[in-house]
Protein backbone atom coordinates (compact mmCIF):
# COMPACT_ATOMS: atom_id res chain seq x y z
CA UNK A 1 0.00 0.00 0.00
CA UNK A 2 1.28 3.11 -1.19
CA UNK A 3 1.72 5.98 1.59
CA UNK A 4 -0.72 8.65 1.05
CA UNK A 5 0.65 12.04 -0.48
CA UNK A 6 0.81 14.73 1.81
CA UNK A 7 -1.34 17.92 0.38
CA UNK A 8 0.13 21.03 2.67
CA UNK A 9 -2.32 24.41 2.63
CA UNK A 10 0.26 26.61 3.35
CA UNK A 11 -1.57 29.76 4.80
CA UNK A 12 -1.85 32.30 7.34
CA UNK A 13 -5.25 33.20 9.17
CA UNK A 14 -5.05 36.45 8.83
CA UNK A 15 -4.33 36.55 5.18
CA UNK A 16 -7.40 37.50 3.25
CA UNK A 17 -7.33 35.74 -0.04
CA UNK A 18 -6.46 32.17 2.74
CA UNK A 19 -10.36 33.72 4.07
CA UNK A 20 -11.40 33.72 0.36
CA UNK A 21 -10.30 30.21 -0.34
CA UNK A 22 -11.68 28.40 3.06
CA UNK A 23 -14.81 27.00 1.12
CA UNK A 24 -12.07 25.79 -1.35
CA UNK A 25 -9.98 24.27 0.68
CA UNK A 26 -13.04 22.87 2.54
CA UNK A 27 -14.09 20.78 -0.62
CA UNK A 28 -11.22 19.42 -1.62
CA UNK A 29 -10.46 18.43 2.45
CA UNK A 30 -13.72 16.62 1.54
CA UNK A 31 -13.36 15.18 -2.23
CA UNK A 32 -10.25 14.34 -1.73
CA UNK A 33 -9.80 12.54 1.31
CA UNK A 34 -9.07 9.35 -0.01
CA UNK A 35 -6.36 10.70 -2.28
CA UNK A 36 -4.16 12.65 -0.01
CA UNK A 37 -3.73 13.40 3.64
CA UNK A 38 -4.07 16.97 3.93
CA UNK A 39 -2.41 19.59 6.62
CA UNK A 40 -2.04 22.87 7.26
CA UNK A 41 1.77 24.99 7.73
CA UNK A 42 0.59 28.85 9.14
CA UNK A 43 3.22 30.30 6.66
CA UNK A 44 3.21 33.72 8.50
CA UNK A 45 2.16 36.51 6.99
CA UNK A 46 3.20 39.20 8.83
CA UNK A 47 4.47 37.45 12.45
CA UNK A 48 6.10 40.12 14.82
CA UNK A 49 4.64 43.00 13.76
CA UNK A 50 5.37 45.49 16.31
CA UNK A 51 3.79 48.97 14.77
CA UNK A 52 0.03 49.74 14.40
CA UNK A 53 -1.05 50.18 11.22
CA UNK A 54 -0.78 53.44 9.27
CA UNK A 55 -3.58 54.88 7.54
CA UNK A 56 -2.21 54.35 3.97
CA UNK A 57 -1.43 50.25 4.32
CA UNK A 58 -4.66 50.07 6.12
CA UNK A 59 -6.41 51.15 3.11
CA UNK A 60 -4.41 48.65 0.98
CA UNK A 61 -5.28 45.80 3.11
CA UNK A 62 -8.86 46.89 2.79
CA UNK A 63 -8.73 47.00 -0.82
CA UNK A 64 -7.58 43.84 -0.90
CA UNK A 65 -10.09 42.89 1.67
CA UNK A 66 -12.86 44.06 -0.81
CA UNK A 67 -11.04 42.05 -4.02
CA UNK A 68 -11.18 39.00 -2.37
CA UNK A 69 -15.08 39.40 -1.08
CA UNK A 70 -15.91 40.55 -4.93
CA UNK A 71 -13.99 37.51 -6.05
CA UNK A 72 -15.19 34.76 -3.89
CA UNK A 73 -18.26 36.38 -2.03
CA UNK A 74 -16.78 35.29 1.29
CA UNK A 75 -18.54 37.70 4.04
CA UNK A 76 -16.45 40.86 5.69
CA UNK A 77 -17.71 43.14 7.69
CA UNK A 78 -15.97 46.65 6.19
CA UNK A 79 -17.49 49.08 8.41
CA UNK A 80 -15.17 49.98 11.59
CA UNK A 81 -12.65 47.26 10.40
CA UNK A 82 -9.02 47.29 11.59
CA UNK A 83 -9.66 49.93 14.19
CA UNK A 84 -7.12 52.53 15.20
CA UNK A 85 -3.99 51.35 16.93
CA UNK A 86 -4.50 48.06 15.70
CA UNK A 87 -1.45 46.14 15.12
CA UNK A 88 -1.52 43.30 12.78
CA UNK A 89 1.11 40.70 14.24
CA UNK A 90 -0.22 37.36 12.74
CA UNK A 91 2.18 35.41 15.06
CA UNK A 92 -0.19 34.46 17.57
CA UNK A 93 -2.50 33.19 15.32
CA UNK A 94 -0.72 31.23 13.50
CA UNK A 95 1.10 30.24 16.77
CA UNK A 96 -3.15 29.40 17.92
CA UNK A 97 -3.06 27.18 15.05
CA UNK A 98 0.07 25.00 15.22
CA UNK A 99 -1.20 24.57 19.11
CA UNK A 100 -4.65 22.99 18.17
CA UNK A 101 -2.64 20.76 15.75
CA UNK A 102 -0.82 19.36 19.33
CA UNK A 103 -3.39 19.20 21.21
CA UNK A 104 -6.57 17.96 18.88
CA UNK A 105 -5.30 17.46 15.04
CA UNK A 106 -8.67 16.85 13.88
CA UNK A 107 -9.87 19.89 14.65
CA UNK A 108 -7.06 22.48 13.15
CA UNK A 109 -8.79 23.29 10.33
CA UNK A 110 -12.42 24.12 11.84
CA UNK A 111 -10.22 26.23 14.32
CA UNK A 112 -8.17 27.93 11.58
CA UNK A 113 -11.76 28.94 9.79
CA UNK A 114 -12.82 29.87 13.70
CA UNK A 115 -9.80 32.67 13.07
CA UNK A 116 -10.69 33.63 9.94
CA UNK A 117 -14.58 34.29 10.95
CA UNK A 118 -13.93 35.66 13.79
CA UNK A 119 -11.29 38.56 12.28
CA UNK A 120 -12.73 39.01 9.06
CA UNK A 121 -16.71 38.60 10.07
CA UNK A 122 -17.11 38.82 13.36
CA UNK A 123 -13.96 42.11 14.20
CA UNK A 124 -12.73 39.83 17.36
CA UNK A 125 -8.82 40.93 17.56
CA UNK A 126 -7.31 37.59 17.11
CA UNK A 127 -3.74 38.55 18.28
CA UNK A 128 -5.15 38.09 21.44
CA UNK A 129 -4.59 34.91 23.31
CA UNK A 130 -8.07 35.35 25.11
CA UNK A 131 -9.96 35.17 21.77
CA UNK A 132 -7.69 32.26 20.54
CA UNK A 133 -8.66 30.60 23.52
CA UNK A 134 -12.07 31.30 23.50
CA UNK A 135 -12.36 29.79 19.96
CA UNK A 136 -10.24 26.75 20.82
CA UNK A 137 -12.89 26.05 23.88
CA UNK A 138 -15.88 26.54 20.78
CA UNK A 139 -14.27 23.40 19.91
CA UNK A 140 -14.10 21.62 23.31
CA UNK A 141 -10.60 22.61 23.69
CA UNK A 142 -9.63 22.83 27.13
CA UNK A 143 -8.39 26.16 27.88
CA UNK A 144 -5.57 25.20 30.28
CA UNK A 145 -3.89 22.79 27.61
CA UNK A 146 -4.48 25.40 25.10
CA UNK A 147 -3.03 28.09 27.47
CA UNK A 148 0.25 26.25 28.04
CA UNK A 149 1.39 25.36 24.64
CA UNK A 150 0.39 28.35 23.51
CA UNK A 151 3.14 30.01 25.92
CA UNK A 152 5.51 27.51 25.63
CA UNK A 153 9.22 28.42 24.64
CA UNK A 154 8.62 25.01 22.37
CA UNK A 155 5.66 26.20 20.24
CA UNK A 156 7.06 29.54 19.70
CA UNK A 157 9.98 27.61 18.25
CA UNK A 158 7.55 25.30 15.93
CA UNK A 159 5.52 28.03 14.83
CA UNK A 160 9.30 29.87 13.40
CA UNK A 161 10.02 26.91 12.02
CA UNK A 162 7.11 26.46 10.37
CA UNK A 163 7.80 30.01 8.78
CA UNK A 164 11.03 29.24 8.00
CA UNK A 165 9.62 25.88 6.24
CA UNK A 166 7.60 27.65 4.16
CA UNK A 167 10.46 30.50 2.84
CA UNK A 168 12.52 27.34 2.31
CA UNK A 169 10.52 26.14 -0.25
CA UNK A 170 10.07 29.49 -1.94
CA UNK A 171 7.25 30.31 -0.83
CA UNK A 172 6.19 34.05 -0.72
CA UNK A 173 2.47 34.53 -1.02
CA UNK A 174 -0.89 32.34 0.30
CA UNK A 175 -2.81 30.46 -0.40
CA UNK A 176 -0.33 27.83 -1.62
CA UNK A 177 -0.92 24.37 -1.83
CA UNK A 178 1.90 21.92 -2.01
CA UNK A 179 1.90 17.70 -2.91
CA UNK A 180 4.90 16.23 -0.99
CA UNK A 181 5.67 12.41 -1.93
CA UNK A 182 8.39 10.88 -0.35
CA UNK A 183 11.21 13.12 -1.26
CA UNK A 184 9.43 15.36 -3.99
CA UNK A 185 6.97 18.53 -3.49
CA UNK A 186 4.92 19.70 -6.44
CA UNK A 187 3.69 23.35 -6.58
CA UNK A 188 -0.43 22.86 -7.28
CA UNK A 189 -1.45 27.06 -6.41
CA UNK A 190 0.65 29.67 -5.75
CA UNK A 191 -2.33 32.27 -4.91
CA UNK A 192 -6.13 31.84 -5.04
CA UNK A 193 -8.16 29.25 -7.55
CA UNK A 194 -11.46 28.37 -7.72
CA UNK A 195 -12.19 24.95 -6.80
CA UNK A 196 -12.51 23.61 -10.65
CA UNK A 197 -9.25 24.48 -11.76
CA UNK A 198 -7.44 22.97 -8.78
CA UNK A 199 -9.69 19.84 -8.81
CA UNK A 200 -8.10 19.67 -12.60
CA UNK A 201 -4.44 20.21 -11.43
CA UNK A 202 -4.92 17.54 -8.41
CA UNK A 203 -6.66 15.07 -10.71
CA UNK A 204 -3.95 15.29 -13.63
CA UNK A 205 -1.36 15.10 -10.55
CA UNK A 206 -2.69 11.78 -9.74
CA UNK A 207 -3.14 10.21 -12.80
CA UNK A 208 0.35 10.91 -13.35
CA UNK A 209 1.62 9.70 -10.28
CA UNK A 210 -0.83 7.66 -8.51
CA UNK A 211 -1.07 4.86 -11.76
């Protein structure tokens, strides 16, 4: 029996066009369960931010914000979003995310769409270990295992090295998706694609290597 290939979503919950793709990523979790085994690497978007954001890149980011809604039709709320002062560090959620995946690996990916809906939808400041860890106990997390990883000098060192992973293999902008067999990674998305076009690149990928 052949090992299972290893689909990586390499993304960052606080990366827009990662918020856009969720219901892709969601399906082909689904369709393709059989085919691969599929995980997640937070590649870090912006991890140790230190500076609020400044008027001008906020306005970027929300023009971005509004491409990816027009693109995908995933809900944002707009009005009052990235309030004054804010300061958009996507460390700890990423750090949130490689924590869950210790603690309850089935359930990283409904807490890394948790994130998403709670930054881009519902305006909850997710650099904020109280909101990760009140999304972690939506999923029946226990808050004091949550709480200690989460600080740990260990998981601040995983969540790096994920980051550092993710540069190694070139990789600059999410959502990415990456095949890893044995030895070998194939690029599938560098960026956003609607589900068809991706089900077409995965299929093709298998029939070329799974026959």
């Amino acid at each position: 029996m052949l090992e299972k290939p290893v689909l990586w979503y390499v993304a960052d919950p606080m990366c827009s066009w990662c918020w856009g793709f969720a219901p892709v990523i969601e399906n082909i979790r689904q369709e393709y369960a059989a085919a691969f085994t599929v995980k997640v690497l937070p590649g870090g978007l912006r991890p140790g931010t230190d500076t609020p954001l400044q008027p001008e890149k906020k306005a970027q980011i929300l023009h971005h914000w509004h491409a990816v809604h027009t693109t995908t039709g995933q809900p944002f709320t707009f009005e009052n979003a990235l309030p004054e002062g804010f300061i958009y560090d996507t460390e700890p959620a990423c750090r949130g995310v490689a924590s869950v995946a210790l603690i309850e690996p089935e359930q990283v990916f409904p807490f890394f769409s948790a994130i998403q809906h709670a930054f881009y939808v519902g305006q909850e400041d997710v650099t904020q270990r109280a909101v990760l860890q009140k999304l972690a106990a939506n999923l029946a997390i226990p808050e004091s295992s949550f709480t200690a990883i989460f600080q740990s000098g260990e998981i601040k060192q995983q969540t790096q090295a994920g980051f550092q992973q993710a540069a190694q293999w070139g990789i600059s902008g999410f959502p990415t998706l990456v095949v890893e067999d044995g030895t070998h990674r194939y690029l599938m998305t560098s960026g956003y694609r609607p589900l068809a076009a991706l089900r077409h690149s995965l299929d093709n990928w298998l029939h070329q290597h799974r026959h």
